[in-house]
C-alpha atoms as a PDB file:
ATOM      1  CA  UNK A   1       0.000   0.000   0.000  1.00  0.00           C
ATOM      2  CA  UNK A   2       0.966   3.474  -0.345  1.00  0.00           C
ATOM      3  CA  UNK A   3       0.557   6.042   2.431  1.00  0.00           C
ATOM      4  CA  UNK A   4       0.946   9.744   1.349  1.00  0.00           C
ATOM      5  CA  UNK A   5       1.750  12.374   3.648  1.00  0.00           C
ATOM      6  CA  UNK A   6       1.033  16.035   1.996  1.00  0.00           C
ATOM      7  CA  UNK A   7       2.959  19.271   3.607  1.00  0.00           C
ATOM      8  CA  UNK A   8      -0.084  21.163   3.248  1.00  0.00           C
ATOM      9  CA  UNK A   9       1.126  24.573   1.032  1.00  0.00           C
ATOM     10  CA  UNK A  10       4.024  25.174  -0.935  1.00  0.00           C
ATOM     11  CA  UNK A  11       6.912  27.477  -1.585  1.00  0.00           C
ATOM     12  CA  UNK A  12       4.679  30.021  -3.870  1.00  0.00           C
ATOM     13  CA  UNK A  13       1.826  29.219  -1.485  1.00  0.00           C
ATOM     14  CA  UNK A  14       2.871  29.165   1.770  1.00  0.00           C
ATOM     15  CA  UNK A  15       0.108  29.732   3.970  1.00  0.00           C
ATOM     16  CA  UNK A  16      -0.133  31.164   7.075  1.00  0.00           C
ATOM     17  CA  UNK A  17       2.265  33.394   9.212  1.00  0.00           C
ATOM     18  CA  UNK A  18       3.435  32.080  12.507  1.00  0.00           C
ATOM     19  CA  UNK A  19       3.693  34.658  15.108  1.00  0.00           C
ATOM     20  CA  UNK A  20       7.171  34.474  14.979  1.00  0.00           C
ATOM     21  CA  UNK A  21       7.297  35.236  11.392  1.00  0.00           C
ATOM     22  CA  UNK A  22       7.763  31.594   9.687  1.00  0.00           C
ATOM     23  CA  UNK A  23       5.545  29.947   6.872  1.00  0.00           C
ATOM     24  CA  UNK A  24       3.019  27.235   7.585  1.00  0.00           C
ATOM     25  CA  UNK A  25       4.424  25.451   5.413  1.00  0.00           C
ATOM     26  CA  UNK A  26       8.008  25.604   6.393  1.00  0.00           C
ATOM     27  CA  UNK A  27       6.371  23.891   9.618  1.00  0.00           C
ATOM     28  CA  UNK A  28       4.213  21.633   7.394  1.00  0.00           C
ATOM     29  CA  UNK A  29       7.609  20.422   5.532  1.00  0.00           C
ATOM     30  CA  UNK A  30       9.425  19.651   8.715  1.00  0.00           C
ATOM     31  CA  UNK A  31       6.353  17.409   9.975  1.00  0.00           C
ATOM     32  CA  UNK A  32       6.295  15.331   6.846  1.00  0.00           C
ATOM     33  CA  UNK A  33       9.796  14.666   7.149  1.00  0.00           C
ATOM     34  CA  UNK A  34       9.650  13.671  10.647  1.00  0.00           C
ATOM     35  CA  UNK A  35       6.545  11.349   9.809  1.00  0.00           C
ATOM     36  CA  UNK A  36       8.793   9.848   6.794  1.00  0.00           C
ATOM     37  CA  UNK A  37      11.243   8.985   8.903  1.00  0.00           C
ATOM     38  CA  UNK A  38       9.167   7.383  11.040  1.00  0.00           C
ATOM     39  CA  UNK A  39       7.327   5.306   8.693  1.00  0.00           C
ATOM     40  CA  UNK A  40      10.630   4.241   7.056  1.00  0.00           C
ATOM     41  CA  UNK A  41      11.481   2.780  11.061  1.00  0.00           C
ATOM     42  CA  UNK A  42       7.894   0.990  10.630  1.00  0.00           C
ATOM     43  CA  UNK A  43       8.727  -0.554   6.803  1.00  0.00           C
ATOM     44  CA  UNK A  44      12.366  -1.563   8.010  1.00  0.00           C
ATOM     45  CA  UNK A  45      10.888  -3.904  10.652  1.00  0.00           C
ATOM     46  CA  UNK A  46       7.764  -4.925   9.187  1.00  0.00           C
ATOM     47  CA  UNK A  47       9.471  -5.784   6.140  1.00  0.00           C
ATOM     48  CA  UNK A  48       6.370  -4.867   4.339  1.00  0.00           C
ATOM     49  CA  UNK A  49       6.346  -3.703   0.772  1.00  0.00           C
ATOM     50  CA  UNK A  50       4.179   0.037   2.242  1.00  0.00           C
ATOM     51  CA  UNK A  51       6.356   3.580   0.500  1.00  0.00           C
ATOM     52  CA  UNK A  52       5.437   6.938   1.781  1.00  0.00           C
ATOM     53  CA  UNK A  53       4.471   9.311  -1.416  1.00  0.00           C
ATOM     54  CA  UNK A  54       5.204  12.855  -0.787  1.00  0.00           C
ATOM     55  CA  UNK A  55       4.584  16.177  -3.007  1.00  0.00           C
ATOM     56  CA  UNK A  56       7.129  18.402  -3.873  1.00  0.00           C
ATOM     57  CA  UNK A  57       7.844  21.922  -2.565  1.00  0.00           C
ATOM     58  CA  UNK A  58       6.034  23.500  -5.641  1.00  0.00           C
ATOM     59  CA  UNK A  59       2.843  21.363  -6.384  1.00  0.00           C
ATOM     60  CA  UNK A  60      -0.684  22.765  -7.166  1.00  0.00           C
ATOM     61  CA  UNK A  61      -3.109  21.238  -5.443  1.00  0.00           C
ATOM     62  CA  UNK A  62      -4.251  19.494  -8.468  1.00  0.00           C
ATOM     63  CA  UNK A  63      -1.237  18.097  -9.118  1.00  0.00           C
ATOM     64  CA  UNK A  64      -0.718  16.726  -5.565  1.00  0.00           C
ATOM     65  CA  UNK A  65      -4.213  15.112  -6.210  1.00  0.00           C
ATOM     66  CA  UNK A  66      -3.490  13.277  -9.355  1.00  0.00           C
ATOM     67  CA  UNK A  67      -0.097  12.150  -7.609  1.00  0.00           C
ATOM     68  CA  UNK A  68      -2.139  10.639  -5.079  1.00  0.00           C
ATOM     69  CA  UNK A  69      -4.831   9.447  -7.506  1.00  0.00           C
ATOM     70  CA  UNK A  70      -2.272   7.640 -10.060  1.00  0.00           C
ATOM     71  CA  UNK A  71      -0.119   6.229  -6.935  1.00  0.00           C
ATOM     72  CA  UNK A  72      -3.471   4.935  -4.849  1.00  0.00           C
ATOM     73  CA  UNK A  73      -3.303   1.073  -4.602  1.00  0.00           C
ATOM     74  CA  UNK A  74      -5.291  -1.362  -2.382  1.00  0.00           C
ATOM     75  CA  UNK A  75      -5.400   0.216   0.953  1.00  0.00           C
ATOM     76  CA  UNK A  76      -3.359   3.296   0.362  1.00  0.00           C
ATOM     77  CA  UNK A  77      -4.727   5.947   3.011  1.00  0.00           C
ATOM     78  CA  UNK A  78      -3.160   9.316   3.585  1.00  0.00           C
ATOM     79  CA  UNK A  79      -2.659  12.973   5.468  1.00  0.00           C
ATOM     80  CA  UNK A  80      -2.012  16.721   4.477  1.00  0.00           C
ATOM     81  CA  UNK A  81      -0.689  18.145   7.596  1.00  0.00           C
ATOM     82  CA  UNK A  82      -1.620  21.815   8.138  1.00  0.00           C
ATOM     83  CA  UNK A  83      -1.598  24.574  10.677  1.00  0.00           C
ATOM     84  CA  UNK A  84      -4.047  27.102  11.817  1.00  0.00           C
ATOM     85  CA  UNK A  85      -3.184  30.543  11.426  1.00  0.00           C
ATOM     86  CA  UNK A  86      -1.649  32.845  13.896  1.00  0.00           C
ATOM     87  CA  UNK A  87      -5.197  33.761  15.729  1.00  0.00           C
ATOM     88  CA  UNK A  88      -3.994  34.804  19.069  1.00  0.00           C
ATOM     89  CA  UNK A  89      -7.461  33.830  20.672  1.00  0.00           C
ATOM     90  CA  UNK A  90      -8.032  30.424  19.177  1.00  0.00           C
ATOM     91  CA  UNK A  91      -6.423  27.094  20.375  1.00  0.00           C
ATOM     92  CA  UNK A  92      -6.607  23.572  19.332  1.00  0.00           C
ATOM     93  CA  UNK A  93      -6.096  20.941  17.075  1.00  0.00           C
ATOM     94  CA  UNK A  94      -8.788  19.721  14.552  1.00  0.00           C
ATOM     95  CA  UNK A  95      -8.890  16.724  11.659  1.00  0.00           C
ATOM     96  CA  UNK A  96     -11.106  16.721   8.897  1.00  0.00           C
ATOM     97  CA  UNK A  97     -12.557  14.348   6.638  1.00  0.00           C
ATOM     98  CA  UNK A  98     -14.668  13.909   3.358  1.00  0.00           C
ATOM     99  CA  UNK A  99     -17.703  13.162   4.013  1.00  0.00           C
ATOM    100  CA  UNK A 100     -18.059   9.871   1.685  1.00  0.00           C
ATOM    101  CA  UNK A 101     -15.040   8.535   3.674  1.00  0.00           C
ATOM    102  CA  UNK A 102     -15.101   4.774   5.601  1.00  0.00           C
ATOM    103  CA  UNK A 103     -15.768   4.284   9.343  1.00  0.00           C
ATOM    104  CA  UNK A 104     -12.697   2.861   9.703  1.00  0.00           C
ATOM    105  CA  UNK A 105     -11.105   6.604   8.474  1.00  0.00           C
ATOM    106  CA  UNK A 106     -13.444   8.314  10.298  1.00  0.00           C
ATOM    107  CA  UNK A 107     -11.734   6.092  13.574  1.00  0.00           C
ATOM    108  CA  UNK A 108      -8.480   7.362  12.807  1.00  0.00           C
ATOM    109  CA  UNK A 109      -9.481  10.609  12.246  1.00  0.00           C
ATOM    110  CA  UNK A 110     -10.946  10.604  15.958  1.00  0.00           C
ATOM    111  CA  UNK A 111      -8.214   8.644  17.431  1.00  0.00           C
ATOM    112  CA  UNK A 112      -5.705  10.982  15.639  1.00  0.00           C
ATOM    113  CA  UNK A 113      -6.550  14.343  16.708  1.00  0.00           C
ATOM    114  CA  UNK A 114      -7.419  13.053  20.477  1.00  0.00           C
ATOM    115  CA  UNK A 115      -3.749  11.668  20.574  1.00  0.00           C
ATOM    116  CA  UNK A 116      -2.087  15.241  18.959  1.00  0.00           C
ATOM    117  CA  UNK A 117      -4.948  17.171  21.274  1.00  0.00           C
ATOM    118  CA  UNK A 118      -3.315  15.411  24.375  1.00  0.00           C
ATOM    119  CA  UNK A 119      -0.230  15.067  23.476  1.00  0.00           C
ATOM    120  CA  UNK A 120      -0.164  19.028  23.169  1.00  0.00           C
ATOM    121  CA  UNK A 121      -2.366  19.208  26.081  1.00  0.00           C
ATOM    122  CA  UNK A 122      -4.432  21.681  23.915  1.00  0.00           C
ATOM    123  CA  UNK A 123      -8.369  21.335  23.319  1.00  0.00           C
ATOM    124  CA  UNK A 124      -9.885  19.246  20.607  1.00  0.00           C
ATOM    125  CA  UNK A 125     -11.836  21.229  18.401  1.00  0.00           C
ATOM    126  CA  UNK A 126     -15.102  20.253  17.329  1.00  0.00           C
ATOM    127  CA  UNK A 127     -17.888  21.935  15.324  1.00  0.00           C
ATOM    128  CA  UNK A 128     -20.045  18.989  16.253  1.00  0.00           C
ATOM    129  CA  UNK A 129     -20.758  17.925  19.613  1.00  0.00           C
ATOM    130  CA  UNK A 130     -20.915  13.912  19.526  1.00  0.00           C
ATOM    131  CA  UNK A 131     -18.403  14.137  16.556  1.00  0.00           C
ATOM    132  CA  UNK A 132     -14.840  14.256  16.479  1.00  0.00           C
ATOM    133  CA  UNK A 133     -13.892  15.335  12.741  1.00  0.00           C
ATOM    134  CA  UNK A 134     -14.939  17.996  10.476  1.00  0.00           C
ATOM    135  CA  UNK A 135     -16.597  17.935   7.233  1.00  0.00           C
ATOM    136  CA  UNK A 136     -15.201  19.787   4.712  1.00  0.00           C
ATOM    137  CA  UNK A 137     -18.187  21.734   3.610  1.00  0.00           C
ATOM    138  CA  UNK A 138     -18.437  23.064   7.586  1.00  0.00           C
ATOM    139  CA  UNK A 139     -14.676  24.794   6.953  1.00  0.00           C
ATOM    140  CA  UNK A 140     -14.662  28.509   5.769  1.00  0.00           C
ATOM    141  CA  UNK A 141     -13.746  27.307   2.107  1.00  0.00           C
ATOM    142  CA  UNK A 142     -16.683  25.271   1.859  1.00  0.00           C
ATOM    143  CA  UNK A 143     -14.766  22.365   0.063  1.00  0.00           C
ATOM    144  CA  UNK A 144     -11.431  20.978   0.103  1.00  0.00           C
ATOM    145  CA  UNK A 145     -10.277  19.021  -2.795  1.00  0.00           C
ATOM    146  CA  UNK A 146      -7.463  16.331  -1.259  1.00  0.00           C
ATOM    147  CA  UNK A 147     -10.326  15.109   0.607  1.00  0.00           C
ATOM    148  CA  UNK A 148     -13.013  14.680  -2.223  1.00  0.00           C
ATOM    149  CA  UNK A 149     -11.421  14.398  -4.705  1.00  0.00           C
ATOM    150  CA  UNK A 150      -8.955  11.830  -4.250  1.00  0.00           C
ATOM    151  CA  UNK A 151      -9.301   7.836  -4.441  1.00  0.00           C
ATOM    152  CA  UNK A 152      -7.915   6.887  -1.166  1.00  0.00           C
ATOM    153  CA  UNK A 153      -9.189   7.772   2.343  1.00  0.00           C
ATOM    154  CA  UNK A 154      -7.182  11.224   3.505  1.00  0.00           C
ATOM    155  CA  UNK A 155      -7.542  13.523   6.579  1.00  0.00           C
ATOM    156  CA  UNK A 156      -6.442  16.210   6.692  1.00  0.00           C
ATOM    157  CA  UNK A 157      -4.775  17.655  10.451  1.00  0.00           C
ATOM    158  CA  UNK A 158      -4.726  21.428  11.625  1.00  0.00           C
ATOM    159  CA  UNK A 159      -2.020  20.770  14.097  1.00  0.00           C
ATOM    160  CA  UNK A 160      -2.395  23.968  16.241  1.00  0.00           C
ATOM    161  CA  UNK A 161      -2.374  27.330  15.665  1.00  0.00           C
ATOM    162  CA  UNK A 162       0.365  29.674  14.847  1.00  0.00           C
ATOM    163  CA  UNK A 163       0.242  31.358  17.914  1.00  0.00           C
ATOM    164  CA  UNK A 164       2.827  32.074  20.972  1.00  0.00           C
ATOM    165  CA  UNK A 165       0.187  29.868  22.720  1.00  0.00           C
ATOM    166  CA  UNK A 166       0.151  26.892  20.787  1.00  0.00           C
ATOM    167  CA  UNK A 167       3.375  26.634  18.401  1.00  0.00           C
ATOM    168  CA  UNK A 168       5.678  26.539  21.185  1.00  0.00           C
ATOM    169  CA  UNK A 169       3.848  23.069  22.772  1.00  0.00           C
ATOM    170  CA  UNK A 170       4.076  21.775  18.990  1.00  0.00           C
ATOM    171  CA  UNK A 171       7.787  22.398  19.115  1.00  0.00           C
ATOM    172  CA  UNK A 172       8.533  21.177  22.072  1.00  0.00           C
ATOM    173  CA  UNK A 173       6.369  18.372  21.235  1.00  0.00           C
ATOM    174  CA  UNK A 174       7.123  17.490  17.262  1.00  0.00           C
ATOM    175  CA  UNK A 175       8.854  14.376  17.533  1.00  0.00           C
ATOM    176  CA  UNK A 176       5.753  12.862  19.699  1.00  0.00           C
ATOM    177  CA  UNK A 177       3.475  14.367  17.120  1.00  0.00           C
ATOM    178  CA  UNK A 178       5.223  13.067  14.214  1.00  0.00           C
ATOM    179  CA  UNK A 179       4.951   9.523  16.205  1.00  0.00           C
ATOM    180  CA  UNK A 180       1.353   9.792  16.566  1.00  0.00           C
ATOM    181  CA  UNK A 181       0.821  10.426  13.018  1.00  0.00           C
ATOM    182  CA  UNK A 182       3.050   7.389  11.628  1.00  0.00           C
ATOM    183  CA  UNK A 183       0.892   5.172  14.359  1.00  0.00           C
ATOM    184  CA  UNK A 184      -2.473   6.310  13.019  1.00  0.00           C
ATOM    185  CA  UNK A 185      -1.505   5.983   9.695  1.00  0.00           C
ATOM    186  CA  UNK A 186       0.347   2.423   9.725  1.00  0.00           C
ATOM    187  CA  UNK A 187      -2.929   1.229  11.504  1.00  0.00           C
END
């Protein structure tokens, strides 16, 4: 199977500001790194024939679909690891999913952002009360393609926020994060 793990943004789209001046996506790069490296751990001692798919730093968002579209095999499941922006009032970590997705994605969605929401010892954000994931038609952009549009099942993580509040519990806490990520998406 194939497991992709997206660095939400790019270099000529780089997202949101951090409060202390860096991109999202600089943040969103380092992340997929660290949850590459710990897949690769996973694939060295499962001997299993699983590769982590990544986009490059200048990908539309089309083309990082039809990457993931061409590359999807039996079982192939994936994440596009974002940040909120640098909202000094908000805190949190949230996961979203596509509405059409499995139960079983839906379950890693929950699990997922209850793990990061701990590990940070930040709140888990919810729009729903007895749900733990968003839908992507309840986000401000109404629709978000890597999760409709693409063949496997994807979530999509909002870490934290850019804030001094939040970022500095992420940093401290990245390589934990990173570990979380690799367990939910290994299965």
């Amino acid at each position: 199977m194939n497991i992709f793990i997206i660095a939400g943004h790019s270099k000529p789209t780089p997202g949101a500001t951090a409060y202390n001046g860096i991109s999202e996506h600089t943040y969103t790069k380092e992340l997929q790194g660290l949850v590459i490296a710990k897949l690769k751990n996973y694939i060295a001692l499962e001997g299993s024939s699983m590769e982590a798919k990544t986009d490059t730093e200048n990908q539309s968002n089309a083309k990082v679909r039809a990457l993931i579209n061409a590359n999807a095999t039996k079982g192939s499941r994936g994440i596009d690891i974002h940040f909120n922006d640098n909202n000094i009032k908000a805190s949190g970590c949230e996961v979203i999913v596509s509405r059409n997705t499995s139960q079983e994605n839906k379950d890693r969605a929950s699990r997922l952002v209850k793990r990061v929401s701990k590990c940070l010892g930040i709140p888990h954000r919810k729009r729903v009360a007895d749900r733990d994931w968003i839908y992507p038609d309840e986000t401000y952009v109404g629709s978000l393609g890597i999760l409709d549009k693409t063949k496997p099942p994807m979530l999509l993580l909002e870490v934290c926020f850019l804030n001094e509040n939040n970022l500095p519990v992420y940093l401290a806490n990245k390589y934990e994060v990173a570990q979380i990520i690799a367990d939910e998406l290994v299965g």
